[in-house]
C-alpha atoms as a PDB file:
ATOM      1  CA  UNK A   1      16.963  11.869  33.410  1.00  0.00           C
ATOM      2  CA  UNK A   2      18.061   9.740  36.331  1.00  0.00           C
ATOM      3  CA  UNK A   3      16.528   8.936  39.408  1.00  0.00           C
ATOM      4  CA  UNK A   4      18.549  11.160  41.012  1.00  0.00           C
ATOM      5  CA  UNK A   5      18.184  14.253  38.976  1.00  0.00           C
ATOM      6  CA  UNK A   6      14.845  13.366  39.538  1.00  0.00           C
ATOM      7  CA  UNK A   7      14.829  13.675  42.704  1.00  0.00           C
ATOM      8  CA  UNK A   8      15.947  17.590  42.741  1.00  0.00           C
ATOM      9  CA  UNK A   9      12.966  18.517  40.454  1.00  0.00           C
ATOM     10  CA  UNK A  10      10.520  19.005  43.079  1.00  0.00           C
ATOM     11  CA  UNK A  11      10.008  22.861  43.280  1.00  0.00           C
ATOM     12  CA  UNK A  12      11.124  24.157  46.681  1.00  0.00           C
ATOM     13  CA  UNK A  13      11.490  20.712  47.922  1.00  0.00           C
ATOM     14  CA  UNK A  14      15.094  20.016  49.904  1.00  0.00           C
ATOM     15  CA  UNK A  15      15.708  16.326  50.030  1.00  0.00           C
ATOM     16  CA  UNK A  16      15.877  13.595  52.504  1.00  0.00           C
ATOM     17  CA  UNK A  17      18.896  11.308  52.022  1.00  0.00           C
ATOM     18  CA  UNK A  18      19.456   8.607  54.836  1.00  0.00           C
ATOM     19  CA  UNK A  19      22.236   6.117  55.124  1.00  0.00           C
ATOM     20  CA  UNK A  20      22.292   2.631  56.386  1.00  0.00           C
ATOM     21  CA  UNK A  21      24.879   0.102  56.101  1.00  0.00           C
ATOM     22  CA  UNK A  22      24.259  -2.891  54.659  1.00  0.00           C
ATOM     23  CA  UNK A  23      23.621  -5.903  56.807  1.00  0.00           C
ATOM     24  CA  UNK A  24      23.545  -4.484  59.798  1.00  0.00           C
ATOM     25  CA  UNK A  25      22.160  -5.178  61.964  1.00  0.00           C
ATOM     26  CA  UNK A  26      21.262  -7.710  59.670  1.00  0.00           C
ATOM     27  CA  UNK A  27      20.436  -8.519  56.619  1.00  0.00           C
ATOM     28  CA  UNK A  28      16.868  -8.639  56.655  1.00  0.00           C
ATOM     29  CA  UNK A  29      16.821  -5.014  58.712  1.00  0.00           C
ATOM     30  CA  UNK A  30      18.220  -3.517  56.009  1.00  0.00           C
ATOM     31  CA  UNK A  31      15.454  -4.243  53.125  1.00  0.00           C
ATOM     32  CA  UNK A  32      13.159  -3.460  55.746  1.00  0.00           C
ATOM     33  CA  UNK A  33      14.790  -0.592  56.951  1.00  0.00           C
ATOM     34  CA  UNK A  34      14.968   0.683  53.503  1.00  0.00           C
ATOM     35  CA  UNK A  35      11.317  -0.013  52.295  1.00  0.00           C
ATOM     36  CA  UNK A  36      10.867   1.954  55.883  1.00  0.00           C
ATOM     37  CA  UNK A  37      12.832   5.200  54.543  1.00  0.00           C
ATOM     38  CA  UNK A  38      10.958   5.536  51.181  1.00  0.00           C
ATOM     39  CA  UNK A  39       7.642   5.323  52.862  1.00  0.00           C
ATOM     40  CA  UNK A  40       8.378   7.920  56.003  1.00  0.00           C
ATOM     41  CA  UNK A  41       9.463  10.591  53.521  1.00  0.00           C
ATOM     42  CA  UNK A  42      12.894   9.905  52.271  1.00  0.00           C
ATOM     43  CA  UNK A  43      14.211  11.061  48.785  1.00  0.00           C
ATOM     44  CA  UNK A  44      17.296   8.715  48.570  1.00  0.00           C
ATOM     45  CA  UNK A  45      18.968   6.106  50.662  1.00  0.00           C
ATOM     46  CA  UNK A  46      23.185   5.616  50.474  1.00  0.00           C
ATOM     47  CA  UNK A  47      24.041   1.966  51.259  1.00  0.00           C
ATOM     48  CA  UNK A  48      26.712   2.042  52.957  1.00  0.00           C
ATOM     49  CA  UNK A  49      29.392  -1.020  51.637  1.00  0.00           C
ATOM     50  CA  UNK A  50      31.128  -2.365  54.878  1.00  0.00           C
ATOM     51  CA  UNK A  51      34.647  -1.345  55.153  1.00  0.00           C
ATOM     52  CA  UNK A  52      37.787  -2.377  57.426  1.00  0.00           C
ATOM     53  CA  UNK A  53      39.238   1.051  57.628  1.00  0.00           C
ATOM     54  CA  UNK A  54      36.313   3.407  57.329  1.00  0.00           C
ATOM     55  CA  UNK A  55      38.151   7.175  57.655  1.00  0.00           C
ATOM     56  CA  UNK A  56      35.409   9.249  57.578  1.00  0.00           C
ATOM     57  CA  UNK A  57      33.699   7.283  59.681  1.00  0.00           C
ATOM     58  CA  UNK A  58      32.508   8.338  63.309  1.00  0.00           C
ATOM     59  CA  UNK A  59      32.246   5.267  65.995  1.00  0.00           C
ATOM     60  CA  UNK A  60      28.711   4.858  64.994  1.00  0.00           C
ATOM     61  CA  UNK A  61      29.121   3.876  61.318  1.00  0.00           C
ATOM     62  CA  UNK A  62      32.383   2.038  62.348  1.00  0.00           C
ATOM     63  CA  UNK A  63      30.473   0.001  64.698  1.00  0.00           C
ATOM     64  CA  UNK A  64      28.137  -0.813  62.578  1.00  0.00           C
ATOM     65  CA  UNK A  65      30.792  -1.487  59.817  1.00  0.00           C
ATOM     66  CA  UNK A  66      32.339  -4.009  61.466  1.00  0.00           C
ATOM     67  CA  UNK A  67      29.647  -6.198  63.105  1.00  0.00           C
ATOM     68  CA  UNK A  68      28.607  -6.619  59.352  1.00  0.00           C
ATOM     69  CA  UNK A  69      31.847  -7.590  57.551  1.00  0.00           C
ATOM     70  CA  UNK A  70      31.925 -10.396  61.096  1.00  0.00           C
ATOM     71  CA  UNK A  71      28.720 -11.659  59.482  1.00  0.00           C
ATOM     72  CA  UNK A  72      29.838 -12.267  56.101  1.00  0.00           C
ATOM     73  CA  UNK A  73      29.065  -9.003  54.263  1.00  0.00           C
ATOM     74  CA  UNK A  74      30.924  -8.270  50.907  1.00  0.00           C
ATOM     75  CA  UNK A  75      30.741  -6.219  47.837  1.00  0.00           C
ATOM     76  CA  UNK A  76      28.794  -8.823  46.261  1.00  0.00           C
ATOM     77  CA  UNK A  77      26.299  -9.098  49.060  1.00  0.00           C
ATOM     78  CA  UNK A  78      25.647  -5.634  49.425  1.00  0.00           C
ATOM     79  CA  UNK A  79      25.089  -5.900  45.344  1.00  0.00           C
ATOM     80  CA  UNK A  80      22.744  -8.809  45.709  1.00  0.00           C
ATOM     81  CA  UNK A  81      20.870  -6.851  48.522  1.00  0.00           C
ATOM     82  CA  UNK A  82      20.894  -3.617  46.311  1.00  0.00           C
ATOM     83  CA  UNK A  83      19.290  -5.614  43.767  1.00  0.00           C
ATOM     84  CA  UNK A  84      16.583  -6.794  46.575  1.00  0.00           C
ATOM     85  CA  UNK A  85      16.082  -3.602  47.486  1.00  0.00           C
ATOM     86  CA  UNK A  86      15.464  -2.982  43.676  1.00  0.00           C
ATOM     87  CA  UNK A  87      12.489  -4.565  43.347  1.00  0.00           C
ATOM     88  CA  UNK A  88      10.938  -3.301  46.561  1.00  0.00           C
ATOM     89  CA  UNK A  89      11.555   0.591  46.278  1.00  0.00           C
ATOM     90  CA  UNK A  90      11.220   3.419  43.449  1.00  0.00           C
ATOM     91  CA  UNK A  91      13.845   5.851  45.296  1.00  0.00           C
ATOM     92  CA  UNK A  92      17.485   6.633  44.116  1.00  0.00           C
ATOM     93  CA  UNK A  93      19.864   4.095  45.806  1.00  0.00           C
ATOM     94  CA  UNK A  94      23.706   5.091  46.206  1.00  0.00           C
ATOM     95  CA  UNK A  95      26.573   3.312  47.359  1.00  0.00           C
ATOM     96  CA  UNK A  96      28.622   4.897  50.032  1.00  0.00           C
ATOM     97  CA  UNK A  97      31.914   2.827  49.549  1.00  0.00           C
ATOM     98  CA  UNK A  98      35.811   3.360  49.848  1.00  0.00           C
ATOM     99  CA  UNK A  99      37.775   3.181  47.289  1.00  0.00           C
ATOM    100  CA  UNK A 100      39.722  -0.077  47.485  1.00  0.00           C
ATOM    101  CA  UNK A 101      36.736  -2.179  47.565  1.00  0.00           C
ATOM    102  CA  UNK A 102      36.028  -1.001  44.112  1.00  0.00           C
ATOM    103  CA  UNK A 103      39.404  -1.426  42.834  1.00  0.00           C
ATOM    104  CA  UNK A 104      39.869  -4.728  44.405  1.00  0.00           C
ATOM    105  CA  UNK A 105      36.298  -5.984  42.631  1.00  0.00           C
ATOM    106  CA  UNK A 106      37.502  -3.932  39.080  1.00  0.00           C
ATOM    107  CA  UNK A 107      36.445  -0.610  38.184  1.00  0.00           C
ATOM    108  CA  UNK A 108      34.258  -1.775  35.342  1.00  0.00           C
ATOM    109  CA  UNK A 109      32.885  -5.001  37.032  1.00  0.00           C
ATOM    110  CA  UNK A 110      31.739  -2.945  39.799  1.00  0.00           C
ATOM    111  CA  UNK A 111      29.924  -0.315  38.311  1.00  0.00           C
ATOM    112  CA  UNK A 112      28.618  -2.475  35.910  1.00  0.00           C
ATOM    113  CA  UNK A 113      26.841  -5.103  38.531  1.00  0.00           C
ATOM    114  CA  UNK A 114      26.070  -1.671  40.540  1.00  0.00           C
ATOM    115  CA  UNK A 115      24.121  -0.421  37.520  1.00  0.00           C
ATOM    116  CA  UNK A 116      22.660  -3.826  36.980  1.00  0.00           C
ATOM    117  CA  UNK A 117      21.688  -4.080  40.834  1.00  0.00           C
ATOM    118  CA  UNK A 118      19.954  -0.671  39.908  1.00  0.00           C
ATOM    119  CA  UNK A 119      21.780   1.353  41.896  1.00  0.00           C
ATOM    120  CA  UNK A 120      21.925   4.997  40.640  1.00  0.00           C
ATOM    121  CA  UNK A 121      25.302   6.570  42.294  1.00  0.00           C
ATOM    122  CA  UNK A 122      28.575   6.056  43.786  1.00  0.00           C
ATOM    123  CA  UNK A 123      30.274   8.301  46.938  1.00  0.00           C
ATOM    124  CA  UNK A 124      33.692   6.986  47.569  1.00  0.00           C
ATOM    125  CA  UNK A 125      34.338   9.971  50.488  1.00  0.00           C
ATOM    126  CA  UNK A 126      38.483   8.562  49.911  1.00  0.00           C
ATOM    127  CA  UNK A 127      38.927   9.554  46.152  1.00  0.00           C
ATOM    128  CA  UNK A 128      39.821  12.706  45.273  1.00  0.00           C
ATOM    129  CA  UNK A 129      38.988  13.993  42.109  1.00  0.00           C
ATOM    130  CA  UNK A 130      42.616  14.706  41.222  1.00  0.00           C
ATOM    131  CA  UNK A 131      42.628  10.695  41.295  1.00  0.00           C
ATOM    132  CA  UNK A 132      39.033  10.080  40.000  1.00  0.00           C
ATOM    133  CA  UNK A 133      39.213   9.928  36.091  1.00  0.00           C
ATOM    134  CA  UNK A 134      38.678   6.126  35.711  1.00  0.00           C
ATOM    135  CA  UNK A 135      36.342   5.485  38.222  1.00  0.00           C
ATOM    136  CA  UNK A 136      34.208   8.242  36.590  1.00  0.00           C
ATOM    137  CA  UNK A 137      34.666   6.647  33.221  1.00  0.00           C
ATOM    138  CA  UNK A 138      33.454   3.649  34.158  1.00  0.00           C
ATOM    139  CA  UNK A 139      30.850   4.931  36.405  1.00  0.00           C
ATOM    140  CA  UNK A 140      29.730   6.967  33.416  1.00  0.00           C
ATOM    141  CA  UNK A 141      29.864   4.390  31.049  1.00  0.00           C
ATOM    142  CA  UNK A 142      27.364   2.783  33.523  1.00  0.00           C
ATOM    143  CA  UNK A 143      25.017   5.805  33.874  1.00  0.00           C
ATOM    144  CA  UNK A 144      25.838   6.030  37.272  1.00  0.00           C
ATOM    145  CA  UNK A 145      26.775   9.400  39.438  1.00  0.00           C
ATOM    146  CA  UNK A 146      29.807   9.626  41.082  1.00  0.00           C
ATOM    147  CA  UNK A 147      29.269  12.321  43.696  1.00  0.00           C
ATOM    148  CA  UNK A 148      32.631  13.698  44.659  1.00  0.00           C
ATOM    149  CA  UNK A 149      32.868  15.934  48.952  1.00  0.00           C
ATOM    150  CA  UNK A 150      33.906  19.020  49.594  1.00  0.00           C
ATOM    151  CA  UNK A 151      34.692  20.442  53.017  1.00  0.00           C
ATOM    152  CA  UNK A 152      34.560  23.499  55.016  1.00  0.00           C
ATOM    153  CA  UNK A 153      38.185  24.200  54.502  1.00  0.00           C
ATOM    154  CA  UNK A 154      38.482  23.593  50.579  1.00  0.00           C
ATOM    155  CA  UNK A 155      39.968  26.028  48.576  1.00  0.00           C
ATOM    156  CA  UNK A 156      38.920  27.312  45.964  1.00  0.00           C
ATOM    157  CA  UNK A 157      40.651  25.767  43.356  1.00  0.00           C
ATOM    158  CA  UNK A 158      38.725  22.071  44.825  1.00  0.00           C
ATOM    159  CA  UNK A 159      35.984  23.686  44.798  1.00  0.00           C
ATOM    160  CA  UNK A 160      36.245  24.278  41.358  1.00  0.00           C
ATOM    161  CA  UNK A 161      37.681  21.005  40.329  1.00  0.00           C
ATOM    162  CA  UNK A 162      34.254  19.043  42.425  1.00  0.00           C
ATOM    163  CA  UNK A 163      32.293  21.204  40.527  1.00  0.00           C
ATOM    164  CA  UNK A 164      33.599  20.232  37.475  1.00  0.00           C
ATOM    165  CA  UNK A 165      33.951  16.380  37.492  1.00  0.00           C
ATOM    166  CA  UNK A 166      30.722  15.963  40.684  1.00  0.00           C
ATOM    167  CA  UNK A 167      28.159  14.441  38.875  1.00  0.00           C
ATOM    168  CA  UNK A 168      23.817  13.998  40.456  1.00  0.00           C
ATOM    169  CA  UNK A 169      24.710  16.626  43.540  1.00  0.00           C
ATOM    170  CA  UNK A 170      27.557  17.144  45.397  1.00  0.00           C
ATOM    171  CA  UNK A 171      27.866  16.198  49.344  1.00  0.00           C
ATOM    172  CA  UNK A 172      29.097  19.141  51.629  1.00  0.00           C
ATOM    173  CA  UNK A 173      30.377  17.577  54.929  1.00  0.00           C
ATOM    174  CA  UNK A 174      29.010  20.186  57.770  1.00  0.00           C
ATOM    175  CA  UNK A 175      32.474  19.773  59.507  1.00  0.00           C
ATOM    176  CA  UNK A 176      36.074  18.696  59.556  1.00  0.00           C
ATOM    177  CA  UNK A 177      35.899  15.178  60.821  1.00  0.00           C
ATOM    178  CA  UNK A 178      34.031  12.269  61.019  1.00  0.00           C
ATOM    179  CA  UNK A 179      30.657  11.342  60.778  1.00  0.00           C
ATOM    180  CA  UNK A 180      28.610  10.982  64.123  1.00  0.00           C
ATOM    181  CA  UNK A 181      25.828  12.732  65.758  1.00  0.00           C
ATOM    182  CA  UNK A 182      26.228  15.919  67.371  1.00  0.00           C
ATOM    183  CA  UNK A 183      24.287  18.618  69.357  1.00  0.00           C
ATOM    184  CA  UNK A 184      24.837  21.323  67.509  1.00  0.00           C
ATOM    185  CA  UNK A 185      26.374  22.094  64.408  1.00  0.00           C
ATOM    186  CA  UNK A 186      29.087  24.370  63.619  1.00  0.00           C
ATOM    187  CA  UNK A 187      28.647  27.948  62.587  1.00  0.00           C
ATOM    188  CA  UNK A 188      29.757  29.387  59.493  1.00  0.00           C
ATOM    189  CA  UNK A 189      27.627  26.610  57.252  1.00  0.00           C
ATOM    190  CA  UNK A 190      25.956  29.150  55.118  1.00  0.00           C
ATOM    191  CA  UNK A 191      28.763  31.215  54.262  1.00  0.00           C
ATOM    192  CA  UNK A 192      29.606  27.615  52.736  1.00  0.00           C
ATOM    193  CA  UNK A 193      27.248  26.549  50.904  1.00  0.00           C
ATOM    194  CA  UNK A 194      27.160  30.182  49.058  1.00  0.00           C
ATOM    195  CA  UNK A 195      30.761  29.171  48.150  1.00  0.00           C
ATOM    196  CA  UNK A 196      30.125  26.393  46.748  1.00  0.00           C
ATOM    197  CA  UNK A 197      27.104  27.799  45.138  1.00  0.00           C
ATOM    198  CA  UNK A 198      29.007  30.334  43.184  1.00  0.00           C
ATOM    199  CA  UNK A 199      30.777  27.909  41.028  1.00  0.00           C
ATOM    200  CA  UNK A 200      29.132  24.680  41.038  1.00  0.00           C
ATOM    201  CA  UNK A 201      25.388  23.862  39.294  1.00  0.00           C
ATOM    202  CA  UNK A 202      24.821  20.519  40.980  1.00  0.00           C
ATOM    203  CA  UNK A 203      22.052  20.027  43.816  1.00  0.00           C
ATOM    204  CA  UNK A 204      24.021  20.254  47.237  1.00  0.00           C
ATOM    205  CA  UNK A 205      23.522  18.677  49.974  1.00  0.00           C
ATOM    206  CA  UNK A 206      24.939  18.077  53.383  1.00  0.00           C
ATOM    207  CA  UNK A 207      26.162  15.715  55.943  1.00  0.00           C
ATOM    208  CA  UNK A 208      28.165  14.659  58.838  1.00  0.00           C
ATOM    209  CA  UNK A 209      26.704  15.463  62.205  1.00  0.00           C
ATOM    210  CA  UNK A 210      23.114  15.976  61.434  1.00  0.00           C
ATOM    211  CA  UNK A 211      21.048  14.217  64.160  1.00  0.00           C
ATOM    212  CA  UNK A 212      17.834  16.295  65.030  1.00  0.00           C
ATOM    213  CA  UNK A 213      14.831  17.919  63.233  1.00  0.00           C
ATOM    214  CA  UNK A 214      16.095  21.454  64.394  1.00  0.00           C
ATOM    215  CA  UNK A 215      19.322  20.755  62.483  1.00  0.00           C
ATOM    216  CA  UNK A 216      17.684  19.197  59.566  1.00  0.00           C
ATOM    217  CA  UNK A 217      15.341  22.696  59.216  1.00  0.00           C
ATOM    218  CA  UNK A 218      18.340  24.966  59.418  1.00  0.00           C
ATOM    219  CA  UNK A 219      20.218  23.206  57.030  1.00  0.00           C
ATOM    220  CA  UNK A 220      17.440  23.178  54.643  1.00  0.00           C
ATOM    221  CA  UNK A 221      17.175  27.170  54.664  1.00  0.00           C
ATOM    222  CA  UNK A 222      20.524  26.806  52.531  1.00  0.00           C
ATOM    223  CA  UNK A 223      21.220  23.300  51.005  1.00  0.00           C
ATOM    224  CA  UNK A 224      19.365  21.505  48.596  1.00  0.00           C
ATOM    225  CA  UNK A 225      19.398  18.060  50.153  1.00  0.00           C
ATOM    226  CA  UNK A 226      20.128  17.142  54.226  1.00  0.00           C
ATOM    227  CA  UNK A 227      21.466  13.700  54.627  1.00  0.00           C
ATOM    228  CA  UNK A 228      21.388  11.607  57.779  1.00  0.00           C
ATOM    229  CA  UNK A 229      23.367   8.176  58.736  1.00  0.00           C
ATOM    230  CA  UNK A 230      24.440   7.852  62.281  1.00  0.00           C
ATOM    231  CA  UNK A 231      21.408   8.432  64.192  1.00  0.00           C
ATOM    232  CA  UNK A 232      19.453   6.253  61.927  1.00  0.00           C
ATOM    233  CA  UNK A 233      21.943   3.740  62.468  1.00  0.00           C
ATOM    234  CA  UNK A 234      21.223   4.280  66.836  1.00  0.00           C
ATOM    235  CA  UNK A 235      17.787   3.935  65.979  1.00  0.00           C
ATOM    236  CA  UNK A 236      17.718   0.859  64.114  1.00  0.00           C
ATOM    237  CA  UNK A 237      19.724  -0.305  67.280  1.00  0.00           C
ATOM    238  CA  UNK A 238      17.452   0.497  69.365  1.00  0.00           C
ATOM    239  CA  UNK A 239      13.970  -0.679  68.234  1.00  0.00           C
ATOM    240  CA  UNK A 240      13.890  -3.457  66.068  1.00  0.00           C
ATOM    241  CA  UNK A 241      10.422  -2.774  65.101  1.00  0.00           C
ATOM    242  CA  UNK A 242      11.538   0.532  63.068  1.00  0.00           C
ATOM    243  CA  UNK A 243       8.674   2.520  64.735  1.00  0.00           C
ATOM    244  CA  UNK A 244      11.178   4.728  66.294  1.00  0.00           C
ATOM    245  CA  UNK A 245      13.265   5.069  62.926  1.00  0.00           C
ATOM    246  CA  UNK A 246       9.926   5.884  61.120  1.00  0.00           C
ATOM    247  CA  UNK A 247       8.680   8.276  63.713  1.00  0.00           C
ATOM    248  CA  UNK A 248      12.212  10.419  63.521  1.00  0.00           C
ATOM    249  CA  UNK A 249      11.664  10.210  59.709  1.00  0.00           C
ATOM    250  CA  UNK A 250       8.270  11.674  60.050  1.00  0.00           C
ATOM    251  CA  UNK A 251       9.876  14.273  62.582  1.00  0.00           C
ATOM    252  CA  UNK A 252      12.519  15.106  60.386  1.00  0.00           C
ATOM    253  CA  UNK A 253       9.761  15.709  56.898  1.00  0.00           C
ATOM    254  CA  UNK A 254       8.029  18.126  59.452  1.00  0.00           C
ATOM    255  CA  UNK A 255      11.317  20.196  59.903  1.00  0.00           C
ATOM    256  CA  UNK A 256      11.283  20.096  55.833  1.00  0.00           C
ATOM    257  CA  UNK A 257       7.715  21.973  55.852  1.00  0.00           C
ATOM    258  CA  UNK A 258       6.390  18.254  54.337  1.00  0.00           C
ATOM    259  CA  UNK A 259       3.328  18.439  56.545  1.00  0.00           C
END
């Protein structure tokens, strides 16, 4: 079973999946920021793989996206880090990446340094399953889970397909949009889920705009797994020490009845 099926097997316990991206703000604040995460309470951490054109990307992420590709990062530093990170943590690691990174590096080559960095998964938010079979092959071949998105306004029939071909849980972005925190999210969330939970097996979970322990504990009343990136991103802008990221951790395994 892999790390992250492992990760679901916790009776009544929704997970806590943070994002960071790597190198920023630096290198070194990400394997601490990391290390950080597993021991305030989180489940998984996505490291995010600095991109140029990052789509689904609010300012925040962007931001943070491109202060790190100024300082040098690459696909084969944010391997080399994952492989740090490796030998310093027991949690699931993903990569959030687009899909021209991968493609530029080689399908194979990638996910076979990403499974020998001991990372676990792959979320490429700009490939569409329709598009997906030989990235999943050679993810696959790897053992590693290539989690496909689905949003509020997919039909059915994508539904179906992401259920099909998603592989370690599925991500369910809150909103139409971009990443970024937000005050509130939108209504209409659990009539979503129940969609997806119809037809699809996997663990869901859910992102994009989730920035407060409120939101985390409504969210977790219907999804399996809450993920949060942007406002861990603020906070490791803010306090360099991490207290304040580790305190908002704590906060948020509070709102997920974690004591």
């Amino acid at each position: 079973m892999s790390r992250i099926a492992q990760a679901f097997k916790v009776p009544g316990r929704v997970a806590l999946i943070g994002y960071v991206t790597v190198g920023y703000p630096s290198l070194k604040a990400t394997l601490k920021a990391v290390t950080v995460l597993e021991e305030s309470g989180c489940d998984m951490v996505e490291l995010g793989i600095p991109f140029s054109d990052p789509l689904a990307d609010g300012v925040t992420i962007q931001r943070a996206s491109h202060q790190a590709l100024e300082a040098g990062v690459t696909p084969t530093v944010c391997l080399e880090t994952a492989a740090q990170l490796r030998q310093q943590v027991s949690l699931p690691l993903l990569f959030m990446t687009y899909y021209n990174p991968v493609l530029r590096f080689g399908l194979e080559s990638f996910c076979r340094a990403s499974a020998q960095a001991g990372v676990d998964g792959l979320i490429v938010p700009d490939l569409p399953p329709e598009e997906g079979q030989a990235l999943e092959e050679a993810s696959s071949a790897e053992g590693l889970d290539l989690v496909y998105l689905l949003a509020p306004n997919s039909t059915p029939e994508r539904i179906a397909l992401v259920a099909r071909h998603s592989r370690g849980f599925i991500y369910l972005v809150s909103l139409t949009g971009v990443t970024g925190s937000r005050e509130s999210l939108p209504a209409g969330l659990g009539d979503f889920v129940a969609r997806v939970r119809r037809c699809a097996s996997q663990p869901l979970c859910i992102g994009f705009g989730v920035a407060s322990p409120e939101q985390t504990k409504r969210l977790a009343s219907v999804a399996d797994g809450v993920i949060v990136g942007s406002r861990l991103i603020q906070l490791l802008e803010e306090d360099s020490s991490l207290k304040s990221l580790r305190g908002f951790v704590a906060s948020l395994c509070q709102a997920l009845d974690r004591g």
